[in-house]
C-alpha atoms as a PDB file:
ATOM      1  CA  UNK A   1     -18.297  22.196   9.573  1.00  0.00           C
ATOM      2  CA  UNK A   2     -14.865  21.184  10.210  1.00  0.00           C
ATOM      3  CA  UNK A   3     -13.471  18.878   7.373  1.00  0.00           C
ATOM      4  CA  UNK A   4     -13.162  15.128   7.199  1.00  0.00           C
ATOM      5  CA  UNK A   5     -10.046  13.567   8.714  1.00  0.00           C
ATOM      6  CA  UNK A   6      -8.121  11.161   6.669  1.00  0.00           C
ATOM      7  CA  UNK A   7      -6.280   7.480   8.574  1.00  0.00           C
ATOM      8  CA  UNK A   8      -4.491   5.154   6.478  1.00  0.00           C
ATOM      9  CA  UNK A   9      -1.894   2.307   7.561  1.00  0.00           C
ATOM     10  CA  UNK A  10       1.929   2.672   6.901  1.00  0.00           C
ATOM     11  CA  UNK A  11       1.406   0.194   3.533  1.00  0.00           C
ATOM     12  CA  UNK A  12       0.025   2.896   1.505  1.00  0.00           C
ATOM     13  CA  UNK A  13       3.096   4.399   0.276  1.00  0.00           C
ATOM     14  CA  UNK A  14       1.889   8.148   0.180  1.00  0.00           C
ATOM     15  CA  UNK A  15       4.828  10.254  -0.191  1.00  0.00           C
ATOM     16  CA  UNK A  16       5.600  12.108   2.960  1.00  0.00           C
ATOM     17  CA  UNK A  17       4.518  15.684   1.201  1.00  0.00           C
ATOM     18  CA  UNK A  18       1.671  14.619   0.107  1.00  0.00           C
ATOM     19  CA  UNK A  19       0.665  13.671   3.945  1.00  0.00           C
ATOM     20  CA  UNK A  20       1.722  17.119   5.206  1.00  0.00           C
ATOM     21  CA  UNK A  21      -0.347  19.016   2.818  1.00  0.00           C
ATOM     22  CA  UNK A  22      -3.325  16.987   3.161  1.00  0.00           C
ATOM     23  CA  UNK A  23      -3.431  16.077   6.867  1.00  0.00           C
ATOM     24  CA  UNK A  24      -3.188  11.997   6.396  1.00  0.00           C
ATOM     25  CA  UNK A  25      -2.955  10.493   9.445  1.00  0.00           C
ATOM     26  CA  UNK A  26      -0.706   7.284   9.368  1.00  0.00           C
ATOM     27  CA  UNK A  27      -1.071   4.324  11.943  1.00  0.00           C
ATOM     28  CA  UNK A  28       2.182   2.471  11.706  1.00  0.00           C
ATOM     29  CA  UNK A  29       2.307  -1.471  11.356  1.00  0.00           C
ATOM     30  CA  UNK A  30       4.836  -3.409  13.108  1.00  0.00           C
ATOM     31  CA  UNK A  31       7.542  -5.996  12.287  1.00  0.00           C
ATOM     32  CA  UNK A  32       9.892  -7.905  14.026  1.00  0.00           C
ATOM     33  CA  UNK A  33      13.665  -8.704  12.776  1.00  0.00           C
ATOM     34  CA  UNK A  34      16.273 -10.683  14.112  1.00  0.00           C
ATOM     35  CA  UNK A  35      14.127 -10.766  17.620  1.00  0.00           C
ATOM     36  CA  UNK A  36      13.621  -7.363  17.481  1.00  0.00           C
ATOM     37  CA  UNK A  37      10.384  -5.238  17.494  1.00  0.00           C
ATOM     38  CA  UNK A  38      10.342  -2.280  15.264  1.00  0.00           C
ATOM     39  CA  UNK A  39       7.527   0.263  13.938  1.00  0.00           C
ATOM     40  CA  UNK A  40       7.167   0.822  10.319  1.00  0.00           C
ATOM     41  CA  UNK A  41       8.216   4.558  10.925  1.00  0.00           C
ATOM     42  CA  UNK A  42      10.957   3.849  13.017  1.00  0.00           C
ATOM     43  CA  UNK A  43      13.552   2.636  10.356  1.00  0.00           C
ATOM     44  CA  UNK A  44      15.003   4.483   7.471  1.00  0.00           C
ATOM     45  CA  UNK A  45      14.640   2.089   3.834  1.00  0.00           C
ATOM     46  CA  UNK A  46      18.508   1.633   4.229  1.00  0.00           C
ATOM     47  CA  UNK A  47      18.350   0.763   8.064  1.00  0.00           C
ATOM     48  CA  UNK A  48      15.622  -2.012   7.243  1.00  0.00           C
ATOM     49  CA  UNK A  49      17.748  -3.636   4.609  1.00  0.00           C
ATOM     50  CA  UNK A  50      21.211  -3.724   6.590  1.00  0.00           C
ATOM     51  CA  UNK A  51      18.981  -5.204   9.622  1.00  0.00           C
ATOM     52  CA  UNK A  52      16.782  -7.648   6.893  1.00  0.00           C
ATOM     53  CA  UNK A  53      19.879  -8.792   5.401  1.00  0.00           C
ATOM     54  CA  UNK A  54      21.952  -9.503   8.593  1.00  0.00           C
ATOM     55  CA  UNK A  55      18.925 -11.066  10.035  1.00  0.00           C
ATOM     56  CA  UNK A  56      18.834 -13.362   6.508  1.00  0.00           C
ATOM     57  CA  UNK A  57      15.301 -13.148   6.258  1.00  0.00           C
ATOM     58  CA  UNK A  58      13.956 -13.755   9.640  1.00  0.00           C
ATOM     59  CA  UNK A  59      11.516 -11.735   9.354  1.00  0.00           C
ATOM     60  CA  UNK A  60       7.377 -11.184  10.579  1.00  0.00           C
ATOM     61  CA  UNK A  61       4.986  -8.332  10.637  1.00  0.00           C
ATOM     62  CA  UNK A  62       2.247  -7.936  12.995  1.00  0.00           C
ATOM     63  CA  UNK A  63      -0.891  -5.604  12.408  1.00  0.00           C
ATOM     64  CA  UNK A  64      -1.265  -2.160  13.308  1.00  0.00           C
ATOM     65  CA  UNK A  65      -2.617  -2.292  16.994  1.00  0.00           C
ATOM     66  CA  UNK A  66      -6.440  -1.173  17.887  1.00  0.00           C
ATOM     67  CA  UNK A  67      -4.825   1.012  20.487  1.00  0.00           C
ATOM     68  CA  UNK A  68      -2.865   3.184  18.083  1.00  0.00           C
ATOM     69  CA  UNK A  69      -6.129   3.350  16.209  1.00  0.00           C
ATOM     70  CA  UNK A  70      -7.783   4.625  19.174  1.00  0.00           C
ATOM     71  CA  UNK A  71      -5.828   6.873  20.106  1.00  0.00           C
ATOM     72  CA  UNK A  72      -5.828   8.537  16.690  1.00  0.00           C
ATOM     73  CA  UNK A  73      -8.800   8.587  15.845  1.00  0.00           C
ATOM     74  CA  UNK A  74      -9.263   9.910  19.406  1.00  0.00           C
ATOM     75  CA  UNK A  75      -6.720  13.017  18.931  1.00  0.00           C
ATOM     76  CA  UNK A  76      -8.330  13.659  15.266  1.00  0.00           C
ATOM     77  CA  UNK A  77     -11.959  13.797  17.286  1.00  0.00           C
ATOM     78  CA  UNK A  78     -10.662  17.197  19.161  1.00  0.00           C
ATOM     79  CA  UNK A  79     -11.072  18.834  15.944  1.00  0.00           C
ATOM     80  CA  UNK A  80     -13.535  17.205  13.820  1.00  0.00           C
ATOM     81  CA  UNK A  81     -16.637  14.673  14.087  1.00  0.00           C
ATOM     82  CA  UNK A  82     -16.176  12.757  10.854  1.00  0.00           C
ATOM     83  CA  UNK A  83     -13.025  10.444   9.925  1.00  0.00           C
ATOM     84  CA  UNK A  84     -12.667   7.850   7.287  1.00  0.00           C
ATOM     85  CA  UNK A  85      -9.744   4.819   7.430  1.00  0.00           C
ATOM     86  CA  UNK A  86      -8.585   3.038   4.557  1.00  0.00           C
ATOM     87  CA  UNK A  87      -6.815   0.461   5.238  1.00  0.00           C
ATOM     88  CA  UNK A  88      -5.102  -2.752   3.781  1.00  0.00           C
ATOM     89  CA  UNK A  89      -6.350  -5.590   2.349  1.00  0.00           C
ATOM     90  CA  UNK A  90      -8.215  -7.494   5.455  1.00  0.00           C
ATOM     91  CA  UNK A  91      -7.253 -10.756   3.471  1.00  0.00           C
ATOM     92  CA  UNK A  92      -3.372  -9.957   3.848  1.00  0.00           C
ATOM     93  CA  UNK A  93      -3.486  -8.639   7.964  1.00  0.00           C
ATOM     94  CA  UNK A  94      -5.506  -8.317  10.667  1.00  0.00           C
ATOM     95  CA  UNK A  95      -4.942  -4.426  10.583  1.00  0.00           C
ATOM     96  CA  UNK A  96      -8.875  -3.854   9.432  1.00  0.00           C
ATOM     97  CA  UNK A  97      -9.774  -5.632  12.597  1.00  0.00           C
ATOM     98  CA  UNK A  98      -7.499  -3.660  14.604  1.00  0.00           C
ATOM     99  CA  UNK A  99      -8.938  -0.428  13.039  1.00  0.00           C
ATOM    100  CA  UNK A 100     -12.269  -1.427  13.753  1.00  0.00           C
ATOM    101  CA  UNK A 101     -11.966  -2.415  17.381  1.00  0.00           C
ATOM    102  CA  UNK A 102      -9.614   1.234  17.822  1.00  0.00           C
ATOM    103  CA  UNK A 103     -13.140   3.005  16.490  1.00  0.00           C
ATOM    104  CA  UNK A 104     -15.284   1.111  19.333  1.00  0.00           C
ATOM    105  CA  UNK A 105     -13.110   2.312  21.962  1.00  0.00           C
ATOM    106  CA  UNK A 106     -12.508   5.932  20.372  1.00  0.00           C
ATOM    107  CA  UNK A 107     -16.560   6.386  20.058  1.00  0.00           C
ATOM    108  CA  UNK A 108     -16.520   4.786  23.453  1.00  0.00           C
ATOM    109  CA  UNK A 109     -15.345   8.025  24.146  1.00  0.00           C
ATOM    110  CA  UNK A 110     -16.871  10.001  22.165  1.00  0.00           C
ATOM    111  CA  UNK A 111     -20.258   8.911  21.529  1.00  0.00           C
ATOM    112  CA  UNK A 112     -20.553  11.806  18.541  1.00  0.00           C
ATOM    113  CA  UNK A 113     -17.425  10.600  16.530  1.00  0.00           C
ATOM    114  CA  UNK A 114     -18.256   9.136  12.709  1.00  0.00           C
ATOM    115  CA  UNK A 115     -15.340   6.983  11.730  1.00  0.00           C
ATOM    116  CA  UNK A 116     -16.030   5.173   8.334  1.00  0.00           C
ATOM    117  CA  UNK A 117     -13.340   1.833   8.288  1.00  0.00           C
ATOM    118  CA  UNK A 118     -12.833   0.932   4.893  1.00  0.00           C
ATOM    119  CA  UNK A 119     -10.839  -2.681   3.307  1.00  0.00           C
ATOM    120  CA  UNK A 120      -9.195  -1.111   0.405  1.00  0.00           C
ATOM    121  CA  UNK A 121      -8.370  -4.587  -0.950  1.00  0.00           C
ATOM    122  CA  UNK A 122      -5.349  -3.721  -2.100  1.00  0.00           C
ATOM    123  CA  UNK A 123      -2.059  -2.549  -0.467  1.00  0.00           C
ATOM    124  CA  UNK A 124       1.084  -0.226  -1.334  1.00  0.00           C
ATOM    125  CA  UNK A 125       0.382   2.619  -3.899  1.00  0.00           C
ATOM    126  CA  UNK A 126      -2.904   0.842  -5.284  1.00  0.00           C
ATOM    127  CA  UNK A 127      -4.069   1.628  -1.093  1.00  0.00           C
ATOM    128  CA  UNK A 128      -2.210   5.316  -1.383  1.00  0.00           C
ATOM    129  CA  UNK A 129      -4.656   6.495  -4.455  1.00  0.00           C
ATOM    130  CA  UNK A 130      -7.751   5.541  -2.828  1.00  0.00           C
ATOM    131  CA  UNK A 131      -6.003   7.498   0.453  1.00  0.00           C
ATOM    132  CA  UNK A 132      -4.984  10.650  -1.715  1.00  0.00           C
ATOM    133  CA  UNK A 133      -8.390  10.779  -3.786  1.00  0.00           C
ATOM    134  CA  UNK A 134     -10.195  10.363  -0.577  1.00  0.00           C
ATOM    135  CA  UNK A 135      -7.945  13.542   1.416  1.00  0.00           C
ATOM    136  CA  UNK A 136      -8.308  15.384  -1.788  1.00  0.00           C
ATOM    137  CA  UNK A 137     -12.720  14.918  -1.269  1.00  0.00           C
ATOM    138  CA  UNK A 138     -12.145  15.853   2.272  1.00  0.00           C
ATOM    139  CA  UNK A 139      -9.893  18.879   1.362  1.00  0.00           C
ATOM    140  CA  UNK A 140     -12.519  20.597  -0.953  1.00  0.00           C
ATOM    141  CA  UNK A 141     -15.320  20.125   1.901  1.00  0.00           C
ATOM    142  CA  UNK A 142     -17.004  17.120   0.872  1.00  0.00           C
ATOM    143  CA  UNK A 143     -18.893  15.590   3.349  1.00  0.00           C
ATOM    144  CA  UNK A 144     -18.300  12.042   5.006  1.00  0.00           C
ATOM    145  CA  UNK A 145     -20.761  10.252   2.731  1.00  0.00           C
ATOM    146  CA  UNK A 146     -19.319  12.116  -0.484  1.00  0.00           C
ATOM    147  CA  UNK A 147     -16.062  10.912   0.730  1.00  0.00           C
ATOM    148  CA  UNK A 148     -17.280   7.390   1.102  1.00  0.00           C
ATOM    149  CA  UNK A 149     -18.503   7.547  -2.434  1.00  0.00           C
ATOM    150  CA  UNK A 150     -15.196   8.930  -3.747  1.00  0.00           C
ATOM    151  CA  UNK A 151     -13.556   5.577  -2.143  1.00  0.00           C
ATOM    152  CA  UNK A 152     -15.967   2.885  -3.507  1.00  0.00           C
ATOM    153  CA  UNK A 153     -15.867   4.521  -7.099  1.00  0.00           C
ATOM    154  CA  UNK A 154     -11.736   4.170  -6.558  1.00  0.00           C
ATOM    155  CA  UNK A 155     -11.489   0.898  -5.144  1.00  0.00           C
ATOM    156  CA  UNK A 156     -12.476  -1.000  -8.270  1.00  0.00           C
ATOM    157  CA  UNK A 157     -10.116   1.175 -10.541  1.00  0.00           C
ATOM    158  CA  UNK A 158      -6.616   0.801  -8.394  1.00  0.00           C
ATOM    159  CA  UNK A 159      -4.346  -1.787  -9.519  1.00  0.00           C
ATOM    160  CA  UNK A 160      -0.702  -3.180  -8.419  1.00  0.00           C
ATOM    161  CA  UNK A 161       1.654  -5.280 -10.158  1.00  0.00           C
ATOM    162  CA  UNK A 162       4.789  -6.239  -8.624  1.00  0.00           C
ATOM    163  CA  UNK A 163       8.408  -8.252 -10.053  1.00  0.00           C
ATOM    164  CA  UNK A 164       9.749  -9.989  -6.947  1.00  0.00           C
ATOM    165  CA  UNK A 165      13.330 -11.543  -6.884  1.00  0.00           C
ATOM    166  CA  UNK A 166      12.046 -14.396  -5.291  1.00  0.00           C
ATOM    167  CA  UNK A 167       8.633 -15.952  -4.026  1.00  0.00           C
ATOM    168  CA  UNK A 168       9.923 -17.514  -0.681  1.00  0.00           C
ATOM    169  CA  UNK A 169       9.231 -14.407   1.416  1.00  0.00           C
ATOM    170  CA  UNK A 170       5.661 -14.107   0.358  1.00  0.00           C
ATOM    171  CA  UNK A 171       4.847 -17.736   0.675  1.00  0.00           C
ATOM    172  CA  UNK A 172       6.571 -17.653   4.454  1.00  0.00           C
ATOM    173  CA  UNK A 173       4.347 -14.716   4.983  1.00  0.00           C
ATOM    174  CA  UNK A 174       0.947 -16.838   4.065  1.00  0.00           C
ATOM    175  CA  UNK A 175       0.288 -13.709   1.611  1.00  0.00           C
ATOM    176  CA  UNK A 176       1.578 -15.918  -1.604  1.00  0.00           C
ATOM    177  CA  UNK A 177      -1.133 -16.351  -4.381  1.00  0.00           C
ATOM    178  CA  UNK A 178      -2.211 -19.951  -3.841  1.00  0.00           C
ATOM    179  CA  UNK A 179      -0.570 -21.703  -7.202  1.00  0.00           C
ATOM    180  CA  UNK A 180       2.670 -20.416  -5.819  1.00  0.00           C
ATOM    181  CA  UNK A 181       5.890 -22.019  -7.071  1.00  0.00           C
ATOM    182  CA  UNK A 182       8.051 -22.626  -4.236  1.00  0.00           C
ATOM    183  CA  UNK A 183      11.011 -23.727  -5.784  1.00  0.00           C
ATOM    184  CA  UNK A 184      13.128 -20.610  -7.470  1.00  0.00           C
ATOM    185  CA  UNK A 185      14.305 -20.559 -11.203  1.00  0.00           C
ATOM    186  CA  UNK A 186      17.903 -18.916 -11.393  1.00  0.00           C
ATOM    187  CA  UNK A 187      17.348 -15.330 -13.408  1.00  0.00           C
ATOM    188  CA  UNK A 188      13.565 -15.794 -13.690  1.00  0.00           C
ATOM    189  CA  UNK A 189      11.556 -13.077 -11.441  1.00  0.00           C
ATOM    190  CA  UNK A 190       8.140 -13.887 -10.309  1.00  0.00           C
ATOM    191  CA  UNK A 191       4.849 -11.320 -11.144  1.00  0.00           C
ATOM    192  CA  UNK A 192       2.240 -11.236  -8.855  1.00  0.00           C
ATOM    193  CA  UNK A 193      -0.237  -8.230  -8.277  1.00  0.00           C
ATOM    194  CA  UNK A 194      -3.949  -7.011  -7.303  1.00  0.00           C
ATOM    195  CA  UNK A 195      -5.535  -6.504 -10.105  1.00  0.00           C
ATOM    196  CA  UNK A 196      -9.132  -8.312  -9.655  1.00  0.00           C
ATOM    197  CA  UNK A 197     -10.667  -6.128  -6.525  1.00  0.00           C
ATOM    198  CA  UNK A 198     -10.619  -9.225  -4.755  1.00  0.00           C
ATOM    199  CA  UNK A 199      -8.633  -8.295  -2.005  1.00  0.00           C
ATOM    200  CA  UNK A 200      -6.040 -11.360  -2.655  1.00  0.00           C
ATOM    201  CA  UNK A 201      -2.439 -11.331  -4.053  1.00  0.00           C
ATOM    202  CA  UNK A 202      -2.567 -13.082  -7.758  1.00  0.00           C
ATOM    203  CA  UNK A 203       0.057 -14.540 -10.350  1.00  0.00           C
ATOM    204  CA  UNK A 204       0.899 -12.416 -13.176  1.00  0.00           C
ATOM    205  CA  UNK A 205       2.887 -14.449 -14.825  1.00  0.00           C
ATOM    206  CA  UNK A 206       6.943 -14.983 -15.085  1.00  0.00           C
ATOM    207  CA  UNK A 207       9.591 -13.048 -16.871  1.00  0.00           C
ATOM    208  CA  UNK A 208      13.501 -14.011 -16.998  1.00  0.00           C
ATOM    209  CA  UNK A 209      15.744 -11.233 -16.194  1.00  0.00           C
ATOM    210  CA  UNK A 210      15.380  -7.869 -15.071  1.00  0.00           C
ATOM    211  CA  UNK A 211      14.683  -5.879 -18.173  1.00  0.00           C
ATOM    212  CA  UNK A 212      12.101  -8.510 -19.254  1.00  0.00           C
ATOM    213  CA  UNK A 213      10.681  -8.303 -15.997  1.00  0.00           C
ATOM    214  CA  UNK A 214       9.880  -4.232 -16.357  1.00  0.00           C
ATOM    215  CA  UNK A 215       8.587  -4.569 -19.655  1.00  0.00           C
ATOM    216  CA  UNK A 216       6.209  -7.554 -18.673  1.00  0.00           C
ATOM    217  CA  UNK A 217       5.167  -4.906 -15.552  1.00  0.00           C
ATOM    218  CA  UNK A 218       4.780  -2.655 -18.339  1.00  0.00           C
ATOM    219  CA  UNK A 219       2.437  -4.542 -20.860  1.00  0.00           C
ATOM    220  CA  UNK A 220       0.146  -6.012 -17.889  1.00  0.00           C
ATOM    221  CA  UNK A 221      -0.431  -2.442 -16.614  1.00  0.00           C
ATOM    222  CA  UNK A 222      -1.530  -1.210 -20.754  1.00  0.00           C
ATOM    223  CA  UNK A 223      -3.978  -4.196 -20.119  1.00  0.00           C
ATOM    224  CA  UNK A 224      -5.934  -2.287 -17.569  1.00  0.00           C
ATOM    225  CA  UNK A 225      -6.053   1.038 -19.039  1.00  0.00           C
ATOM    226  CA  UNK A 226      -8.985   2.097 -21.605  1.00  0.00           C
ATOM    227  CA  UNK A 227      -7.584   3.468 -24.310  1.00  0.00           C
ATOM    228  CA  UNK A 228      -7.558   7.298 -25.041  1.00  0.00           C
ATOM    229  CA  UNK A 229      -6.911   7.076 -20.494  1.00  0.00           C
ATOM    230  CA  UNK A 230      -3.886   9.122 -18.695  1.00  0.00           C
ATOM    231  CA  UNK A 231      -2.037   7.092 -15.732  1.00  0.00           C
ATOM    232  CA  UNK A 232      -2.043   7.813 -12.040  1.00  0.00           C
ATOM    233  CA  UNK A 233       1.333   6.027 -11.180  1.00  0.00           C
ATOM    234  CA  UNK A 234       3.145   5.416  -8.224  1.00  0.00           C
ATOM    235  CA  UNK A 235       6.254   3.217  -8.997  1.00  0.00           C
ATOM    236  CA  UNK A 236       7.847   1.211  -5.937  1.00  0.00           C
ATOM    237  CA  UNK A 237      11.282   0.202  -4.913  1.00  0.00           C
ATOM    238  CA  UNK A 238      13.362  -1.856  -1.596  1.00  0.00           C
ATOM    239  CA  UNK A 239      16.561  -2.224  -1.877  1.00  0.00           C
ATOM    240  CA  UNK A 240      17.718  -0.023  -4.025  1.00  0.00           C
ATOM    241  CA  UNK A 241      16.441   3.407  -6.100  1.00  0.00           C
ATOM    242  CA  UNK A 242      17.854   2.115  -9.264  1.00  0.00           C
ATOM    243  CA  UNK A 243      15.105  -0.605 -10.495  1.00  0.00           C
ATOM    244  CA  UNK A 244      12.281   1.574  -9.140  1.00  0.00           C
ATOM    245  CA  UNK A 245      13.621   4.684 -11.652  1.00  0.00           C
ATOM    246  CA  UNK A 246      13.972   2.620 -14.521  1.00  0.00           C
ATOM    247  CA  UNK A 247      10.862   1.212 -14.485  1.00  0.00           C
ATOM    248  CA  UNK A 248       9.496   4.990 -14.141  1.00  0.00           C
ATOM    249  CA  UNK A 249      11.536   5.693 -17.365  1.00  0.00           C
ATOM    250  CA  UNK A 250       9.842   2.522 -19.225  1.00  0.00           C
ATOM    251  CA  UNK A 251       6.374   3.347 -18.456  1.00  0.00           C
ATOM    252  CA  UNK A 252       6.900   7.036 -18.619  1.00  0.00           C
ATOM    253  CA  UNK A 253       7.999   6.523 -22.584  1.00  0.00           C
ATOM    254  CA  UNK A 254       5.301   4.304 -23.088  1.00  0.00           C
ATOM    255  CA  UNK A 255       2.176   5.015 -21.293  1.00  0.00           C
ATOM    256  CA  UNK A 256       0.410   8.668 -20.903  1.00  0.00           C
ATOM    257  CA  UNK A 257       1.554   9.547 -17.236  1.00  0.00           C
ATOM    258  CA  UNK A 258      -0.219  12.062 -15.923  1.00  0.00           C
ATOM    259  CA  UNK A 259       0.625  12.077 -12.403  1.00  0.00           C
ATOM    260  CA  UNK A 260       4.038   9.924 -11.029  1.00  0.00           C
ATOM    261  CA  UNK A 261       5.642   9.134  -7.932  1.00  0.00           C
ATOM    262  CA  UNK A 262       8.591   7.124  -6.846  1.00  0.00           C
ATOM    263  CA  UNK A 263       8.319   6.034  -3.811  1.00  0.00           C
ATOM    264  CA  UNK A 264      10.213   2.926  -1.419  1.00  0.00           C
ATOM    265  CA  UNK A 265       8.407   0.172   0.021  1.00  0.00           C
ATOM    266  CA  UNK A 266       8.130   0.421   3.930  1.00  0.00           C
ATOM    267  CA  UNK A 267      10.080  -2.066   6.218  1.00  0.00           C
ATOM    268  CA  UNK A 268       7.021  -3.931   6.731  1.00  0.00           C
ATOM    269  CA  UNK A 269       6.099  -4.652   2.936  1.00  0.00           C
ATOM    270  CA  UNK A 270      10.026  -5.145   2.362  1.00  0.00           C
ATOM    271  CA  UNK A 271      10.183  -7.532   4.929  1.00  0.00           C
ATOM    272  CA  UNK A 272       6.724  -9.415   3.379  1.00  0.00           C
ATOM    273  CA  UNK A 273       8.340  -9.953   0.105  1.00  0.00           C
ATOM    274  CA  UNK A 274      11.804  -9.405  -0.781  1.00  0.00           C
ATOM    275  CA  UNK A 275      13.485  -7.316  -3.031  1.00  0.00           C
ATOM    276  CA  UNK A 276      11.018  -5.984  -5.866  1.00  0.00           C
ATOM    277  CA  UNK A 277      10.299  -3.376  -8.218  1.00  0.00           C
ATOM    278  CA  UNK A 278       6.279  -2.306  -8.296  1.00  0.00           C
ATOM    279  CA  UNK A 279       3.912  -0.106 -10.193  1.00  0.00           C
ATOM    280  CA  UNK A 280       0.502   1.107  -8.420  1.00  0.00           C
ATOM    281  CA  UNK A 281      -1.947   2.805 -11.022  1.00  0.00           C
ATOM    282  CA  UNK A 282      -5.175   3.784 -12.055  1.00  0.00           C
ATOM    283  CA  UNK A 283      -6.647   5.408 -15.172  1.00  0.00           C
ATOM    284  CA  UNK A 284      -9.214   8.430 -15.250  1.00  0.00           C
END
């Protein structure tokens, strides 16, 4: 029996070896910039921000199309009859629908094709940990319903807590919580995260500065872990490497990490919020 194949949208933030050695298949969300149309591959972190910054801001995304869903799910049916597709939040884009429309014309097709679409209810790293745990199922030769199961015990347990430099992105984006602040506070750095399984973005509170900011990311991540629990952490940064290690280092010295990445935001999430530093989690 051939194994099950693994889809996931460009928000999930699963470093690019962990892809290759588990076969993830990524369907890239789009963005335009300035007037111009981009794929969430097709730009480098440092390209985006040059192009976000002489664009100041005018920035939108668009959802990953049901063709390039098709035509995945299509090329992944030569090999194997069973696929699962996490995907982001269907409260934040219309890239669920997209998926689920790309399945009707892929079994279309291919009348014999199983794709499972899943809404994650989350997004970034939170997404990449139900992706990762689900390719690891489907590695070891679990079936398509033992994969399924390995997802809905995950999707509960994944959480995401972001420091943003500003709220004004999000709120243009219609993916703000929905007591957003509009107005900015010089040095003060909005939280927000998905924490609740809800599916929605949520305030997390406010911190003033940069250092107070990581250590407020910090204490509402030891909130969500049992005690006596070891940390699955991916830890996010856009515009630059710097805020993204030193949150690593902060958590790292205070919380029992047991597997860390570091990864960037993609163009798409960049463009949807800002600058920000971000932790995705979960505890065992």
């Amino acid at each position: 029996m051939a194994k099950v194949r693994i889809v996931t949208d460009t928000t999930s933030c699963v470093p690019a070896e962990l892809r290759e050695k588990y076969g993830i298949c990524l369907v890239p969300v789009g963005l335009v910039i300035g007037g111009q149309h981009f794929q969430d591959t097709e730009l480098t972190n440092e390209e985006f921000w040059k192009l976000f910054y002489a664009a100041n801001g005018s920035t939108t995304t668009a959802a990953a199309s049901p063709g390039d869903f098709a035509s995945t799910f299509s090329e992944l049916g030569e090999s194997t009859d069973s696929i699962v597709c996490i995907v982001v939040s269907k409260a934040l884009s219309a890239t669920y629908e997209a998926a689920i429309q790309g399945r009707q014309v892929a079994q279309e097709k291919n009348p014999a094709l199983n794709i499972e679409v899943v809404d994650s209810k989350t997004s970034a790293g939170a997404l990449g940990f139900i992706v990762l745990e689900a390719a690891r199922a489907a590695e070891a030769g679990k079936s398509l319903e033992d994969v399924v199961k390995v997802i809905e015990a995950m999707l509960p347990k994944v959480k995401f807590i972001t420091a943003m430099e500003t709220l004004k992105y999000l709120i243009k984006s219609g993916r703000a919580p929905k007591k957003a602040v509009i107005g900015d506070m010089l040095g003060v750095k909005p939280l927000i995260g998905m924490v609740s399984h809800t599916g929605l973005v949520e305030n997390m509170g406010r911190a003033r500065g940069r250092k107070k900011a990581l250590a407020k990311i910090v204490e509402l991540a030891r909130q969500h872990v049992e005690p006596g629990k070891s940390l699955h952490v991916m830890f996010h940064y856009t515009d630059g490497i710097a805020a993204g290690e030193e949150l690593k280092e902060l958590a790292m010295s205070q919380l029992d990490c047991k597997e860390v990445y570091l990864t960037p935001y993609t163009p798409v999430m960049a463009s949807a919020t800002g600058p920000v530093v971000a932790m995705s989690f979960y505890s065992d």
